[in-house]
Protein backbone atom coordinates (compact mmCIF):
# COMPACT_ATOMS: atom_id res chain seq x y z
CA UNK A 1 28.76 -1.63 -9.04
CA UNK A 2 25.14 -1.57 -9.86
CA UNK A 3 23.63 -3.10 -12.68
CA UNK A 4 20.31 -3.77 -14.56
CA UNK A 5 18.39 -7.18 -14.03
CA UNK A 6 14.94 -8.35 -15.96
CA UNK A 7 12.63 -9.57 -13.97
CA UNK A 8 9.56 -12.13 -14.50
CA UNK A 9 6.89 -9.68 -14.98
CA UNK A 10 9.23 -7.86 -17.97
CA UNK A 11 9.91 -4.58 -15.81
CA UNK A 12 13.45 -3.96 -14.53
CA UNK A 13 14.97 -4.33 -11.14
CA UNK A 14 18.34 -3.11 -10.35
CA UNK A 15 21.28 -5.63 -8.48
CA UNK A 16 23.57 -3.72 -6.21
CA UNK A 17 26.95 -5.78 -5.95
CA UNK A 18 27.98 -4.50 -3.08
CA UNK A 19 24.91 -5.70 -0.97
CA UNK A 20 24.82 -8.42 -3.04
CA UNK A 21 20.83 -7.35 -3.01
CA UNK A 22 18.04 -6.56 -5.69
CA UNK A 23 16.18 -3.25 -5.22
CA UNK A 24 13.26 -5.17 -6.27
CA UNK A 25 11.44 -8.48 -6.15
CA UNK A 26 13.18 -10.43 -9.59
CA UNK A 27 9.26 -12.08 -9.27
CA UNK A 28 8.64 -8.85 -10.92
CA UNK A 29 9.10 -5.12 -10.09
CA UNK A 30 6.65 -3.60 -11.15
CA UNK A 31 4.19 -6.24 -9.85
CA UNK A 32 5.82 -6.48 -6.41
CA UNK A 33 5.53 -2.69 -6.23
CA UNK A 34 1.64 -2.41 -7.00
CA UNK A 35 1.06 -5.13 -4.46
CA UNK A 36 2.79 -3.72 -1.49
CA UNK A 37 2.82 0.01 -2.01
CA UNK A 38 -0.48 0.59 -3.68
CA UNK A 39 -2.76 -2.04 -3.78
CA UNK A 40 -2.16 -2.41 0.16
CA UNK A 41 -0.56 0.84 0.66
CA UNK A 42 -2.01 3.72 -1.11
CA UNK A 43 -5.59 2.31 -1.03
CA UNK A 44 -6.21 1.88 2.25
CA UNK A 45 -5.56 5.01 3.16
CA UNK A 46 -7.00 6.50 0.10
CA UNK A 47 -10.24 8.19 1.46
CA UNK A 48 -8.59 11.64 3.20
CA UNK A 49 -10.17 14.62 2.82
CA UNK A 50 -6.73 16.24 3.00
CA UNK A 51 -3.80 15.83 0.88
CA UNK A 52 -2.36 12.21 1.77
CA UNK A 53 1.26 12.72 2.95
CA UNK A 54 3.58 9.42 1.61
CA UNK A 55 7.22 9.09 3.05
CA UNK A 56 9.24 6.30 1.65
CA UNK A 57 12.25 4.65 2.99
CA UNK A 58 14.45 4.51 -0.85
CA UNK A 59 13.67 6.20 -3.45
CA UNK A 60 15.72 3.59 -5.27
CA UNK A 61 14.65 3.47 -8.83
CA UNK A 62 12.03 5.50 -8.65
CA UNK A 63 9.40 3.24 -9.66
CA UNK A 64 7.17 3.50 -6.40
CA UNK A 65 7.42 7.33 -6.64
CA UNK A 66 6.35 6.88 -10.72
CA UNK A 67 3.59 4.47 -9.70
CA UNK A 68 1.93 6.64 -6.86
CA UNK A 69 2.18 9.64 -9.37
CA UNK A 70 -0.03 7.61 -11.84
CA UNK A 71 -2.52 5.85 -10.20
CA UNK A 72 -2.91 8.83 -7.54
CA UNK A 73 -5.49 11.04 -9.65
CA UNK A 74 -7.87 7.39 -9.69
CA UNK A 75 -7.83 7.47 -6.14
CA UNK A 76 -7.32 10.32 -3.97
CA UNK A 77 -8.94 13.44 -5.14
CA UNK A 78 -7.21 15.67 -2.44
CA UNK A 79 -3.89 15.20 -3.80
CA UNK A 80 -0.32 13.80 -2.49
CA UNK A 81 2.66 15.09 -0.80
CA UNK A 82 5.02 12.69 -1.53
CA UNK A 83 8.69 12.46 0.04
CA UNK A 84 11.39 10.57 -0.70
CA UNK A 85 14.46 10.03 0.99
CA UNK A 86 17.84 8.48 -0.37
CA UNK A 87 21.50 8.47 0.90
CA UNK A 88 22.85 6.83 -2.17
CA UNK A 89 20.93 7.93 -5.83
CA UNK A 90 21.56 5.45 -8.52
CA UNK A 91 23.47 7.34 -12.10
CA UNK A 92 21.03 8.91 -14.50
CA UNK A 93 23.21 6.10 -17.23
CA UNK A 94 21.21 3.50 -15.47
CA UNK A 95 18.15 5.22 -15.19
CA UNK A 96 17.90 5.84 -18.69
CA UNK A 97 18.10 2.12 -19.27
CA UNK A 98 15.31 1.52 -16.84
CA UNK A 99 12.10 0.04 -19.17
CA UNK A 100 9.28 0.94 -16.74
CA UNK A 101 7.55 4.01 -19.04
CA UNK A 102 7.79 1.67 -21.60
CA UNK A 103 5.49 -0.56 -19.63
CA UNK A 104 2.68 2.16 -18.80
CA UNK A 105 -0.37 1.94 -21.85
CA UNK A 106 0.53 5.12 -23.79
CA UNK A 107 -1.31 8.36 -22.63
CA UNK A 108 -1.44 7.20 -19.05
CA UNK A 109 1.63 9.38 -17.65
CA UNK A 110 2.95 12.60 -19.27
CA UNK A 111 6.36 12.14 -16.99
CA UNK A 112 8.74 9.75 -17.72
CA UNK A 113 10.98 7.78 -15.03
CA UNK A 114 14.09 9.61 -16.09
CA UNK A 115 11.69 13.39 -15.30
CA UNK A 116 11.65 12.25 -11.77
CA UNK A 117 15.76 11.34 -11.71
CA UNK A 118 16.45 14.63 -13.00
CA UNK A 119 14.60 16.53 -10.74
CA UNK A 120 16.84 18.90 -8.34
CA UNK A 121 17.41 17.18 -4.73
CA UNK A 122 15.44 18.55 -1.36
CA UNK A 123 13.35 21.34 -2.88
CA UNK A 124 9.45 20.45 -2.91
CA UNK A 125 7.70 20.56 -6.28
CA UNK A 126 4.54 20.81 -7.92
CA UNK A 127 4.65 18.39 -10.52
CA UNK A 128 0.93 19.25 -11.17
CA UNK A 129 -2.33 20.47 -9.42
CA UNK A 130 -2.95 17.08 -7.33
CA UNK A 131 1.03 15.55 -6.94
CA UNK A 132 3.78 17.57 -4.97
CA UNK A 133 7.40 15.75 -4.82
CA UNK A 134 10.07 16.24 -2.75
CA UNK A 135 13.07 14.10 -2.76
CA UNK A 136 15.71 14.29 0.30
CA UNK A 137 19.45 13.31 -0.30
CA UNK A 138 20.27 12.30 3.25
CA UNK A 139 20.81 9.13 5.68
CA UNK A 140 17.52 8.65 7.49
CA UNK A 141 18.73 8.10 10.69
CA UNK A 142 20.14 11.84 10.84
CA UNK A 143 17.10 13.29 8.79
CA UNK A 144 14.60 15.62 10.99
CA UNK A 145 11.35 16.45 9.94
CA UNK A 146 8.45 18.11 11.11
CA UNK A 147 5.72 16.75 8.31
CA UNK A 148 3.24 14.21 9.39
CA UNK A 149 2.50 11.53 6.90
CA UNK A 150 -0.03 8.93 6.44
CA UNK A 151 1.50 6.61 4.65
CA UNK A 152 5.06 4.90 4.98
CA UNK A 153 6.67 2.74 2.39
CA UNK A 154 9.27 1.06 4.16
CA UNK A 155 11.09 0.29 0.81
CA UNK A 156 14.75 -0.02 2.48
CA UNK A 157 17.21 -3.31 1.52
CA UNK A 158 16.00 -6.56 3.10
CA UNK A 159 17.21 -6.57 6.87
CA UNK A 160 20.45 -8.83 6.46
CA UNK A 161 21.87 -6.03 3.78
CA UNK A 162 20.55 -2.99 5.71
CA UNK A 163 19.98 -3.58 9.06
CA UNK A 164 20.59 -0.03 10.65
CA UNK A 165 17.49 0.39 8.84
CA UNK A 166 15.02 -1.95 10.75
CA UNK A 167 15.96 -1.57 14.56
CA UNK A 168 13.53 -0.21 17.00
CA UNK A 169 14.75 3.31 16.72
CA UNK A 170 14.41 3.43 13.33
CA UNK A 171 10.42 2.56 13.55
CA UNK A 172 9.81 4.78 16.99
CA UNK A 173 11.36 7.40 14.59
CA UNK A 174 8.76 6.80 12.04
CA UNK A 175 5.61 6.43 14.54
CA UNK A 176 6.73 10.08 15.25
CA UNK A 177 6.41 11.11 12.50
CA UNK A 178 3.12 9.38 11.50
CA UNK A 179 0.12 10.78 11.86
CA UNK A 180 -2.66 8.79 14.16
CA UNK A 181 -4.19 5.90 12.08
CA UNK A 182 -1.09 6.71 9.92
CA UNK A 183 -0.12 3.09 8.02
CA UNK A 184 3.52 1.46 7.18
CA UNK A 185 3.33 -0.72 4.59
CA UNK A 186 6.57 -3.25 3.70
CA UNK A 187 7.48 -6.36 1.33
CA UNK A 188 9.06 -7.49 4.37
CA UNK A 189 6.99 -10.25 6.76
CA UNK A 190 10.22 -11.72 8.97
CA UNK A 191 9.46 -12.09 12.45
CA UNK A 192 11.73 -10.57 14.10
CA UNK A 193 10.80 -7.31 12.06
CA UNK A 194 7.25 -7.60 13.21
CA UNK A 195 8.51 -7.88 17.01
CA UNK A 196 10.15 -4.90 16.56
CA UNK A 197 7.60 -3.44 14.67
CA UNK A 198 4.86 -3.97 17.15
CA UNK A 199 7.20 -2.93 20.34
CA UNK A 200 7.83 0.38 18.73
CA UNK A 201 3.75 0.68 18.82
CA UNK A 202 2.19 -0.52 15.79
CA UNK A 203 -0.14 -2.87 15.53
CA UNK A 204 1.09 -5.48 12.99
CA UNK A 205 -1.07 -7.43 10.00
CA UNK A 206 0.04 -10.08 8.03
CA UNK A 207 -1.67 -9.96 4.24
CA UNK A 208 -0.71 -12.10 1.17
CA UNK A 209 2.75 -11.26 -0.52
CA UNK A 210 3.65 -10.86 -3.64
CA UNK A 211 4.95 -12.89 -6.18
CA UNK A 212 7.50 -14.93 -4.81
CA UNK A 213 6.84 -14.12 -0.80
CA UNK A 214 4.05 -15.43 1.31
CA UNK A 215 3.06 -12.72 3.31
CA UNK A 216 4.29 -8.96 3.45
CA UNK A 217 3.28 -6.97 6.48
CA UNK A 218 1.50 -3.78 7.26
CA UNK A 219 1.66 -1.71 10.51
CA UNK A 220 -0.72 0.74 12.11
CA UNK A 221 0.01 3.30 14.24
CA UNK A 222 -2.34 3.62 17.32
């Protein structure tokens, strides 16, 4: 049973009752998701002269995936490849009760949250001349891929509610799969994460969290 939550910044966040977990920070979804993915994401990566490839770890809601698509054509003017890979879509009911286009200043997005929802599963799109989706219905720990990307958003259920998620195969899996100088970027900032993180060959920062958390942690691949 999933249902909707409000959280402190006015933007929606989804509870999962069988986790007994939030998709997002109830500090404020939205804002959690500009911090993290974006603001120390995105940016920092944001000067490639090629198309920046983004994975992320759940595409959840959707609201990272709607974020990048907006704020991508201020940053990067090569474009992004963005993939997305989820085992376990929420319904298109709930989605349609989600409030984040309502939140965007009108005439900032001509695609809605629910345009991304509907769109078909593992085919890569053009949703227009600088933003190419492509969302993967699979478990990640069986997914192969050949792409490189640049940038991970490690967006997965805290540790305690997913924690085939967060072992050391998971993140020698992703270093693969990272390009050199490539950057993970996660909400997450437990220590035992960062252990694993750095013995799987990143090196590990600590940066301000959002809302709510301390710290949240990024991780570069050598």
């Amino acid at each position: 049973m999933r249902k909707l939550v409000l959280t402190n910044d006015g933007s929606h966040t989804v509870y999962d009752d069988e986790r007994k977990a939030h998709f997002h920070s109830i500090h404020g979804a939205i804002t959690e998701s500009l911090h993290v993915f974006i603001e120390n994401g995105l940016k920092r990566v944001a000067t490639k002269e090629y198309p920046l490839s983004v994975l992320e770890i759940g595409f959840g809601t959707g609201l990272n995936a709607f974020l990048t698509y907006l704020y991508e054509s201020k940053l990067i003017s090569s474009g992004i490849e963005y993939t997305a890979i989820e085992n376990d879509p929420i319904p298109l009911d709930l989605v349609d009760q989600l409030n984040y286009s309502s939140l965007i200043p009108t005439g900032m997005s001509d695609l809605s949250i629910m345009d991304l929802h509907q769109l078909p599963w593992n085919q890569k799109l053009v949703l227009n001349s600088h933003f190419t989706l492509q969302k993967i219905k699979a478990d990640f720990q069986s997914w192969q891929c050949d792409e490189k990307f640049d940038v991970v958003y490690m967006d997965a259920f805290a540790p305690e509610d997913q924690p085939e998620l967060w072992t050391f195969d998971t993140f020698v899996k992703l270093s693969k799969m990272m390009r050199q100088g490539g950057l993970l970027t996660t909400y997450c900032a437990k220590g035992n994460f960062r252990r694993t993180l750095k013995s799987a060959g990143f090196i590990t920062e600590s940066l301000p969290g959002p809302p709510g958390k301390r710290e949240m942690t990024i991780g570069l691949k050598l």
